[in-house]
C-alpha atoms as a PDB file:
ATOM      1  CA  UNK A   1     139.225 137.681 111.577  1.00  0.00           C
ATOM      2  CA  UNK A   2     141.861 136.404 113.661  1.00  0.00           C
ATOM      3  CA  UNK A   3     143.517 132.615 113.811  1.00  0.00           C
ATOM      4  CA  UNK A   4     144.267 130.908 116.742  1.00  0.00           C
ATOM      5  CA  UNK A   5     147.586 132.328 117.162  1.00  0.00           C
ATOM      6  CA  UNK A   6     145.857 135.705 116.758  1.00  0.00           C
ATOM      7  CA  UNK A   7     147.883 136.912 113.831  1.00  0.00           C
ATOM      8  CA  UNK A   8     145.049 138.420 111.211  1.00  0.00           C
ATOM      9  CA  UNK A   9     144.868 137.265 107.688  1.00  0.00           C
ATOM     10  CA  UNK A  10     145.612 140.848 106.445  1.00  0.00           C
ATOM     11  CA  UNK A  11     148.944 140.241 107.887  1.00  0.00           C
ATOM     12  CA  UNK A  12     149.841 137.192 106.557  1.00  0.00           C
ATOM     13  CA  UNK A  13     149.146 138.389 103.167  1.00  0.00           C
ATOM     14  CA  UNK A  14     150.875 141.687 103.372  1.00  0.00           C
ATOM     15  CA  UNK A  15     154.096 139.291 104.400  1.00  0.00           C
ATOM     16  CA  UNK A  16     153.253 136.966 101.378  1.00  0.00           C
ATOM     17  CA  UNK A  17     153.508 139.607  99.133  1.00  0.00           C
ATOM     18  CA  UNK A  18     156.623 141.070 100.376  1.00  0.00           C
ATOM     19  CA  UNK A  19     158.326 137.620  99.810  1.00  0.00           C
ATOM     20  CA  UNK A  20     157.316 137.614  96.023  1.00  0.00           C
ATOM     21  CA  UNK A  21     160.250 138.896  93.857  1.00  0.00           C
ATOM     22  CA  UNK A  22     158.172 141.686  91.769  1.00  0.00           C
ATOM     23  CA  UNK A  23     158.695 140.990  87.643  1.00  0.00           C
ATOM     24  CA  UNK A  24     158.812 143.932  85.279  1.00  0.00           C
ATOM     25  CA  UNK A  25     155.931 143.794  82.872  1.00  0.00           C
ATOM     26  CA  UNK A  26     158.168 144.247  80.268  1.00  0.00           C
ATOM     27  CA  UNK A  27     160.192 141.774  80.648  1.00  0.00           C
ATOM     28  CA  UNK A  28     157.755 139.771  79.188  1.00  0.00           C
ATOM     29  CA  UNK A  29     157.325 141.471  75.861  1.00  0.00           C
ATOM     30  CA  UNK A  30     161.301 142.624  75.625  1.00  0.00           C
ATOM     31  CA  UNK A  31     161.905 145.031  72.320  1.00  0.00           C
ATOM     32  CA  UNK A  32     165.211 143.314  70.608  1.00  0.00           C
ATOM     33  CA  UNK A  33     167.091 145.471  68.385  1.00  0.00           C
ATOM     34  CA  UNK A  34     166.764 142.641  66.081  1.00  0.00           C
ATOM     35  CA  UNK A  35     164.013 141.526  64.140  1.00  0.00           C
ATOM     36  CA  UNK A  36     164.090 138.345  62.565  1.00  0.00           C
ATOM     37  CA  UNK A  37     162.543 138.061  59.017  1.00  0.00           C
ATOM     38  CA  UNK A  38     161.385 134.531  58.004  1.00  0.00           C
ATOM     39  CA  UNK A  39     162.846 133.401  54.362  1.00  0.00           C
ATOM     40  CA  UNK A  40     161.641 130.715  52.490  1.00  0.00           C
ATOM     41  CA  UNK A  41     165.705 129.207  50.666  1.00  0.00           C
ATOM     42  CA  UNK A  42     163.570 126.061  49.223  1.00  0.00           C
ATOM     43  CA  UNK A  43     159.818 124.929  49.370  1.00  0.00           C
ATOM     44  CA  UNK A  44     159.377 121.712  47.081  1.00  0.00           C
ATOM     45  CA  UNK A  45     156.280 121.370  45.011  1.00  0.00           C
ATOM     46  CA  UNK A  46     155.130 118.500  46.861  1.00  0.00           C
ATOM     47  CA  UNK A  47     155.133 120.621  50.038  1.00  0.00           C
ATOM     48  CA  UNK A  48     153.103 123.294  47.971  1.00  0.00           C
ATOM     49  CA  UNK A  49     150.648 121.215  47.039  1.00  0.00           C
ATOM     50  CA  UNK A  50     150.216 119.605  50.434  1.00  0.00           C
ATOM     51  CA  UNK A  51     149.745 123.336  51.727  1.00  0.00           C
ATOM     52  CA  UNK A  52     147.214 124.130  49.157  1.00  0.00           C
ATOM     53  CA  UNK A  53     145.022 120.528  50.410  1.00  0.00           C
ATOM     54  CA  UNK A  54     145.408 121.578  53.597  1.00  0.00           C
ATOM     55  CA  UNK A  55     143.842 124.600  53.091  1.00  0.00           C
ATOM     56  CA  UNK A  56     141.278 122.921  51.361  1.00  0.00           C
ATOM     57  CA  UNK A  57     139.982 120.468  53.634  1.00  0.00           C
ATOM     58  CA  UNK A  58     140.154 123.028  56.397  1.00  0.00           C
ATOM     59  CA  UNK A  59     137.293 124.947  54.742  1.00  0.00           C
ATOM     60  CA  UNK A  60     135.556 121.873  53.481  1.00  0.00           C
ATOM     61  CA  UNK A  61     135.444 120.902  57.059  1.00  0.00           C
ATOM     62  CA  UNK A  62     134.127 124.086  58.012  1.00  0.00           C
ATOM     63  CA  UNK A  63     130.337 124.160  58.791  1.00  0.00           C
ATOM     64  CA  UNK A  64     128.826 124.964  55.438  1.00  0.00           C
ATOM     65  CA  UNK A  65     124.672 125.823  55.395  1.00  0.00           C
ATOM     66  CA  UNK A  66     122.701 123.907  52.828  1.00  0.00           C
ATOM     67  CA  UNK A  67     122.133 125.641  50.059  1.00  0.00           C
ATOM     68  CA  UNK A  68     124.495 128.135  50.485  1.00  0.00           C
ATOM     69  CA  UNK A  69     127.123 129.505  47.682  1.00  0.00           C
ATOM     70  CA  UNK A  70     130.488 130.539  47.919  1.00  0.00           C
ATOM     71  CA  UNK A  71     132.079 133.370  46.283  1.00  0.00           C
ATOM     72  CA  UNK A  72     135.616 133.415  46.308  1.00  0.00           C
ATOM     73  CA  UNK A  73     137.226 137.120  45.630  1.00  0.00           C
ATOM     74  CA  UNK A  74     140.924 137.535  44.849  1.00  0.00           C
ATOM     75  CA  UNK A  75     143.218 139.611  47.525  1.00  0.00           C
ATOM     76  CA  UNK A  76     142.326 143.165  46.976  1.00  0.00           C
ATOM     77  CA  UNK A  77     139.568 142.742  45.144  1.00  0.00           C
ATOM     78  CA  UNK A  78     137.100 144.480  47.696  1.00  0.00           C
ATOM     79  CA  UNK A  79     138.717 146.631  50.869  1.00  0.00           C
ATOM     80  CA  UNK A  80     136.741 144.505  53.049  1.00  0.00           C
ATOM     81  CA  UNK A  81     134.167 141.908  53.359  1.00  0.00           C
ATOM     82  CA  UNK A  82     131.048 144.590  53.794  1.00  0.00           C
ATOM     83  CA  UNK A  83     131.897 145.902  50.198  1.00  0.00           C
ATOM     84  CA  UNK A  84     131.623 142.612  49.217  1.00  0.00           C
ATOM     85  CA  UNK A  85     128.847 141.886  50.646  1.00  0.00           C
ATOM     86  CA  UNK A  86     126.748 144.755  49.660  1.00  0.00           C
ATOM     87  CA  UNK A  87     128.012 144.113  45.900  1.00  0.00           C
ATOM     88  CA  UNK A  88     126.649 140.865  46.165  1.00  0.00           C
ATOM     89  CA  UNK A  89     123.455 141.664  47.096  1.00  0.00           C
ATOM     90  CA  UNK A  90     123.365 144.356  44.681  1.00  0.00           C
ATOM     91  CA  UNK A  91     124.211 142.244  41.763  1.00  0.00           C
ATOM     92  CA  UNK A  92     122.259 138.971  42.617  1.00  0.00           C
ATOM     93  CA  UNK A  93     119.708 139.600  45.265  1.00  0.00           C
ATOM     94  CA  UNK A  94     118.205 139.407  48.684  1.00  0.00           C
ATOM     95  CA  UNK A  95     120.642 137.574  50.870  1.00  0.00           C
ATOM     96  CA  UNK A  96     119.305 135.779  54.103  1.00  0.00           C
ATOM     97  CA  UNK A  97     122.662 135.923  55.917  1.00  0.00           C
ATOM     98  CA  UNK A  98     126.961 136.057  55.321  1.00  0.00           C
ATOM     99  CA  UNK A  99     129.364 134.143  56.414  1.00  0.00           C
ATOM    100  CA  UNK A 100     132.999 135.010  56.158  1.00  0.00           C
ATOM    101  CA  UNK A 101     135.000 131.857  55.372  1.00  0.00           C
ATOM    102  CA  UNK A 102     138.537 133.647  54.662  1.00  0.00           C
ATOM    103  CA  UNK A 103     138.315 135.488  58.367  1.00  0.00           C
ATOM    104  CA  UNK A 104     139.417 132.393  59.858  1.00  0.00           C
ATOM    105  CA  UNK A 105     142.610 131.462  58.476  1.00  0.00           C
ATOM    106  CA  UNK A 106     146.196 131.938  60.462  1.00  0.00           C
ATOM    107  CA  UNK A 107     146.882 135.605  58.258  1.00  0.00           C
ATOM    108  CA  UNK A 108     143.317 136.666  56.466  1.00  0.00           C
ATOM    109  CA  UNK A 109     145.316 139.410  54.841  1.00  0.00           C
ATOM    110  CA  UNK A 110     147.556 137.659  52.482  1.00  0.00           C
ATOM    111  CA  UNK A 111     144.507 134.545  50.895  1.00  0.00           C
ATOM    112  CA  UNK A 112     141.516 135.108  49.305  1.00  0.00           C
ATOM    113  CA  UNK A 113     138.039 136.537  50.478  1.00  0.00           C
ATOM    114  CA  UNK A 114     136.016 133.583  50.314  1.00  0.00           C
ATOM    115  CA  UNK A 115     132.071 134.497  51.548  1.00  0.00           C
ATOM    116  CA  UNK A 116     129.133 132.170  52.146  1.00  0.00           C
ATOM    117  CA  UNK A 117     125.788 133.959  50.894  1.00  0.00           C
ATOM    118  CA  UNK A 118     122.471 132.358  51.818  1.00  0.00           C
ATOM    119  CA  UNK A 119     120.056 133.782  49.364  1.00  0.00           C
ATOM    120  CA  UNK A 120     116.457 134.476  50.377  1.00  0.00           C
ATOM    121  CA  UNK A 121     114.817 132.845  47.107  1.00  0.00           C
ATOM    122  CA  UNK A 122     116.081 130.094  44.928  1.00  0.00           C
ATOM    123  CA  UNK A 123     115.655 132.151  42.108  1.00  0.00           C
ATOM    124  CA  UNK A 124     118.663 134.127  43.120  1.00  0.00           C
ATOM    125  CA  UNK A 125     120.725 131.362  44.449  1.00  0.00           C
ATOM    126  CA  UNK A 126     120.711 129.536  40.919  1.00  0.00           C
ATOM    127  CA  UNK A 127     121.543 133.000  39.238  1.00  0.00           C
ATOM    128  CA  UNK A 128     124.387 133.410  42.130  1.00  0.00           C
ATOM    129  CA  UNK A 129     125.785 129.783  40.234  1.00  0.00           C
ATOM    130  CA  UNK A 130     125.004 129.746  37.093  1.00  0.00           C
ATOM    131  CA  UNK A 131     126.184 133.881  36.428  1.00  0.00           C
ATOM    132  CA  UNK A 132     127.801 134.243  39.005  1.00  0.00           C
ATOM    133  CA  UNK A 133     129.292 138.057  40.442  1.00  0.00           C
ATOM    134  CA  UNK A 134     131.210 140.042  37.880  1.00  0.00           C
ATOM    135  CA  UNK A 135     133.310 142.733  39.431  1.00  0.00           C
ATOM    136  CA  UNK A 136     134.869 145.456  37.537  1.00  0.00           C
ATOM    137  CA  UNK A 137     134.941 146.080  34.024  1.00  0.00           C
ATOM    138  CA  UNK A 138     135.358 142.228  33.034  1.00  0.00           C
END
């Protein structure tokens, strides 16, 4: 479709894009032959324990179900969260649903697996608290 001046919009453009100065895409994401290696010289315990409450409240204000029960699993306790799961269900009961709490966190790899369970009866929602989940040969 031409303009007025009858130049076509194809045209215009093609000469747009020739006046762009074209960026490498790697210039973006540049390998340096140095990596840089974050180290902790001094952390007080004040600052430790404000971590640790921060941590807290953030899954406090998470969006817990009612009636649900939290297990909390130490790093390499399970490979995943589905062997988890199915251990829990194995050991306590029908489960109604999962949720896991320790996927959201800035590094999930290096904290613990923390899972909500929703249990289908009550039954096995009081054993989930008052037993609990014993893993291993404890």
């Amino acid at each position: 479709m031409p303009n007025p001046e009858g130049i076509l919009w194809a045209q215009v453009a093609e000469r747009g894009n020739q006046l762009r100065i074209p960026l490498s895409p790697r210039s973006h994401h540049q390998d340096t032959a140095v990596k840089y290696v974050p180290e902790v010289i001094y952390q007080s315990p004040d600052y430790e324990t404000e971590l640790l409450n921060r941590k807290a409240a953030n899954i406090v204000h998470q969006t817990l179900t009612t009636g649900s029960v939290i297990f909390s699993f130490p790093q390499g306790t399970f490979a995943n969260h589905i062997q988890a799961y199915k251990a829990i269900q194995a050991d306590i009961g029908a489960v109604e649903g999962f949720q896991h709490l320790s996927g959201f966190t800035s590094n999930p790899n290096k904290s613990d697996l923390l899972i909500e369970a929703r249990f289908t009866t009550m039954e096995a929602r009081d054993r989930a608290l008052q037993v609990g989940l014993t893993v291993g040969d404890a």
